[in-house]
Each structure stands twice: as structure tokens, then as C-alpha cells.
C-alpha atoms as a PDB file:
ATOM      1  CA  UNK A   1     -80.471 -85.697-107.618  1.00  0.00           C
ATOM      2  CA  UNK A   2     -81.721 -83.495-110.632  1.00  0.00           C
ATOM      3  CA  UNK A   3     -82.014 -85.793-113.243  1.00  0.00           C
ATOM      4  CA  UNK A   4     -83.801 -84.202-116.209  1.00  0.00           C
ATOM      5  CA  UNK A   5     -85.733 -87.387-117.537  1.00  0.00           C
ATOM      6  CA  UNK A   6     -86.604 -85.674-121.035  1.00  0.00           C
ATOM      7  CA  UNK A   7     -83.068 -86.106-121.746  1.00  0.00           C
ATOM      8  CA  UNK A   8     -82.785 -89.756-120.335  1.00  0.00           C
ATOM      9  CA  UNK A   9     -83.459 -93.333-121.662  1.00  0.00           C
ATOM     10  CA  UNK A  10     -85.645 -96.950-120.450  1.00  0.00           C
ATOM     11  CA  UNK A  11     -84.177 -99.461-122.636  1.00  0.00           C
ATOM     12  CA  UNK A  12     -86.000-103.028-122.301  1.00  0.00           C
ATOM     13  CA  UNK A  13     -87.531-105.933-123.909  1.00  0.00           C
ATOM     14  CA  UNK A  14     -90.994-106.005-123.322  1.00  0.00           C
ATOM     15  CA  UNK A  15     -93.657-103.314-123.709  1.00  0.00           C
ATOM     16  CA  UNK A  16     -94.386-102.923-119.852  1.00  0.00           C
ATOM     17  CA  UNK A  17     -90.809-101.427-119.966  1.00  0.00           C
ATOM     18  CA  UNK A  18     -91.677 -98.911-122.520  1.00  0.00           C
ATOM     19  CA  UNK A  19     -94.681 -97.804-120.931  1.00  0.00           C
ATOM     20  CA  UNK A  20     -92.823 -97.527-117.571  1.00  0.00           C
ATOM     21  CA  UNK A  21     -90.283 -95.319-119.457  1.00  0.00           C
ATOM     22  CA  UNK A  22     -93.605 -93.021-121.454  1.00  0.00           C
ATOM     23  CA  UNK A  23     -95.140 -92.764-118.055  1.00  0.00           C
ATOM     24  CA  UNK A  24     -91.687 -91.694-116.264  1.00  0.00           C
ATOM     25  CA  UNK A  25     -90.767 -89.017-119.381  1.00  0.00           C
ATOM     26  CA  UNK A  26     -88.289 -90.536-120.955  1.00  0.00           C
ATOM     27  CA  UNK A  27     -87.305 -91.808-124.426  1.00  0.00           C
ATOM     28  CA  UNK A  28     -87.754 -95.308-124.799  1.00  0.00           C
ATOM     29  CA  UNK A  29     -85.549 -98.429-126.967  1.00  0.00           C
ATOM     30  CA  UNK A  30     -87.415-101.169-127.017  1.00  0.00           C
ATOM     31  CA  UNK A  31     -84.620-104.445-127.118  1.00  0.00           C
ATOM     32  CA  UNK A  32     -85.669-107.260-129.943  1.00  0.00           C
ATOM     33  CA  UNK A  33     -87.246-107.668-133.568  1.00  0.00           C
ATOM     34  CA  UNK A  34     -90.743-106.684-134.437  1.00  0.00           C
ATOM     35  CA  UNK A  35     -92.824-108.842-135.276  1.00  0.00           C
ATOM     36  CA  UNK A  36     -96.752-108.517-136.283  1.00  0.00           C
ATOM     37  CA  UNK A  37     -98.110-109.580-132.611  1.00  0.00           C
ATOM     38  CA  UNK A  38     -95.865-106.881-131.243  1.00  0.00           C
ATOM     39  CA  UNK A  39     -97.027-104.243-133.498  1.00  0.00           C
ATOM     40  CA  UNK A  40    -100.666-105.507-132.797  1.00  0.00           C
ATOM     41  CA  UNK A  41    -100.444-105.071-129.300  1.00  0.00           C
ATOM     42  CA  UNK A  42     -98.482-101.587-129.535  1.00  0.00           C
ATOM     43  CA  UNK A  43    -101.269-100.614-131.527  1.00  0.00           C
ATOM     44  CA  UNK A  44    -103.812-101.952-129.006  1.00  0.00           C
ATOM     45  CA  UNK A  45    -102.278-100.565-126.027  1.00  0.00           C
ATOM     46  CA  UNK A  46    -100.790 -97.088-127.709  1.00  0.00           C
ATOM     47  CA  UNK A  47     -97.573 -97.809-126.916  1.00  0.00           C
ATOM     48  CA  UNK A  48     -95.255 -97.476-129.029  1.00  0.00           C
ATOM     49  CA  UNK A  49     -91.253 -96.903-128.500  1.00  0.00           C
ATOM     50  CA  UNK A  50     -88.656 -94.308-129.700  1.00  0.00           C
ATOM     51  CA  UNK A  51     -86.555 -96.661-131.316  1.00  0.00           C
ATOM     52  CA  UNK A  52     -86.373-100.356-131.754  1.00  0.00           C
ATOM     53  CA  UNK A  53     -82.133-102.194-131.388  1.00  0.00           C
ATOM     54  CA  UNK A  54     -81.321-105.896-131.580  1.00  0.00           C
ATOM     55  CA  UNK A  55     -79.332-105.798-128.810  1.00  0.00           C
ATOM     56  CA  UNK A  56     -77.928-103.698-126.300  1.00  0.00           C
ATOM     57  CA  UNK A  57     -74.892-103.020-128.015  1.00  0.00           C
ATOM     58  CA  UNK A  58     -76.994-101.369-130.835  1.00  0.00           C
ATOM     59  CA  UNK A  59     -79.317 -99.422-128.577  1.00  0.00           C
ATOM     60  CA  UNK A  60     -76.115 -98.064-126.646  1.00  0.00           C
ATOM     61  CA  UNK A  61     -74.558 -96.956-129.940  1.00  0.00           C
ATOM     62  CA  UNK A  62     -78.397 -95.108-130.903  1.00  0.00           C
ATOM     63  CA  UNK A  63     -78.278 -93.317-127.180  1.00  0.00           C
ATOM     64  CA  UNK A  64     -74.947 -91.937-127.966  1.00  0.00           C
ATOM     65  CA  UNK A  65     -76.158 -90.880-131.485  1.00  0.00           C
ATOM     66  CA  UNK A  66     -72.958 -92.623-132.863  1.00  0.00           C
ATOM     67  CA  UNK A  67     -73.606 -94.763-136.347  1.00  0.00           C
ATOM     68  CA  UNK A  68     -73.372 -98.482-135.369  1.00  0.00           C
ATOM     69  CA  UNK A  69     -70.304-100.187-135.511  1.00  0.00           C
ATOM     70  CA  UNK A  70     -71.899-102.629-139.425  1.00  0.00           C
ATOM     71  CA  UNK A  71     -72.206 -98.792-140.389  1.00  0.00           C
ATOM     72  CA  UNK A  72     -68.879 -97.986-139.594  1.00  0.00           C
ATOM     73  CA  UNK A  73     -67.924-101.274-141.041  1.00  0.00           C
ATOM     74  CA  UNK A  74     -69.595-100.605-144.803  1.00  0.00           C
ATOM     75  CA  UNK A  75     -68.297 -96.672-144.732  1.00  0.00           C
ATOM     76  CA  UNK A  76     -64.939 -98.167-144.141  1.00  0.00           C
ATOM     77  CA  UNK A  77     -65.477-101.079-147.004  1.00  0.00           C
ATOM     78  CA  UNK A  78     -66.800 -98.478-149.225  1.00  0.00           C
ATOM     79  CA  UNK A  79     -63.831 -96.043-148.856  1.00  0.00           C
ATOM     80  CA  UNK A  80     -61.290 -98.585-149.492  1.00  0.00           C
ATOM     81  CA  UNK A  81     -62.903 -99.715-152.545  1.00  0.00           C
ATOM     82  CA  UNK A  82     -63.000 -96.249-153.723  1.00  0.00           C
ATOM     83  CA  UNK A  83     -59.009 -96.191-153.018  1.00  0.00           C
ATOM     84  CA  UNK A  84     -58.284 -99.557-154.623  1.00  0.00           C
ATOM     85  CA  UNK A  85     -60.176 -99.049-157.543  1.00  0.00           C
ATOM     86  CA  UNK A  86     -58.870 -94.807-157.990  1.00  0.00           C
ATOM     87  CA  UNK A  87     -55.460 -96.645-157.320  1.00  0.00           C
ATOM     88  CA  UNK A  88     -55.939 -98.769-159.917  1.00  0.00           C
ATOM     89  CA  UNK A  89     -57.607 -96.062-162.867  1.00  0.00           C
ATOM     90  CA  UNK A  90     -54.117 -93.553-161.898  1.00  0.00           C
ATOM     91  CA  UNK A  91     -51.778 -96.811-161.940  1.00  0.00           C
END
């Protein structure tokens, strides 16, 4: 298999899995919230992930460089408020 790992992603919830993914070459999602112990110990052990999710769904929607489905959500809220309220200035 030629997998080119540059272009490939670890995605886990603990730090061991973002070293794992630094040490194999890949990009790295680390799954959770941070928290000051976390960003202690990332300090302490200079590790420190590409990008952080809250869940799996999230970190799938960041590897597919998509915007998450609450930014989809307020875009959508936002546009329809611009319609109702252009609706309403013309009407």
C-alpha cells in the first residue's frame, strides 16, 4: 500500500494517540475539551495536536475541511433573517 501519511489523520482522545500520530507523520485531532491539566502536560511533554473536536462527528467534518454542521446551521439562520427582514423593508 502507498499511503502518503503527510496527507493522513490519528484522531483520539488521549495524548499517547497524538504522539503515536507526530511520530507516524501524520496530522493529529485530538477528541475532547481542553482543560488546564491537558495543556500542562502538552506543554510538558511537547505534544501538542493539529486540531482539537468534541466529538467525532466534529473532527470528521474538520478532516473533510467542510464547516460544521452549528456553522451551517447559523449561515442558514442568518440568511433567512436577512430574507424576512428585506421581505419585510420591500413589503
Amino acid at each position: 500500500m502507498d499511503i502518503d501519511l503527510s496527507q493522513s489523520w490519528i484522531i483520539g482522545d488521549g495524548l499517547t494517540d497524538v504522539k503515536a500520530g507526530k511520530g507516524a507523520g501524520t496530522r493529529t485531532i485530538l477528541l475532547g475539551r481542553m482543560k488546564c491539566e491537558l495543556c500542562h502536560l502538552m506543554d510538558e511533554e511537547d505534544t501538542h495536536p493539529d486540531l482539537v473536536a468534541s466529538s467525532l462527528l466534529e473532527a470528521a467534518w474538520q478532516v473533510g475541511g467542510v464547516l460544521s454542521p452549528m456553522s451551517v446551521v447559523r449561515e442558514h439562520a442568518a440568511l433567512n433573517s436577512q430574507y424576512r427582514t428585506s421581505d419585510i423593508e420591500q413589503g
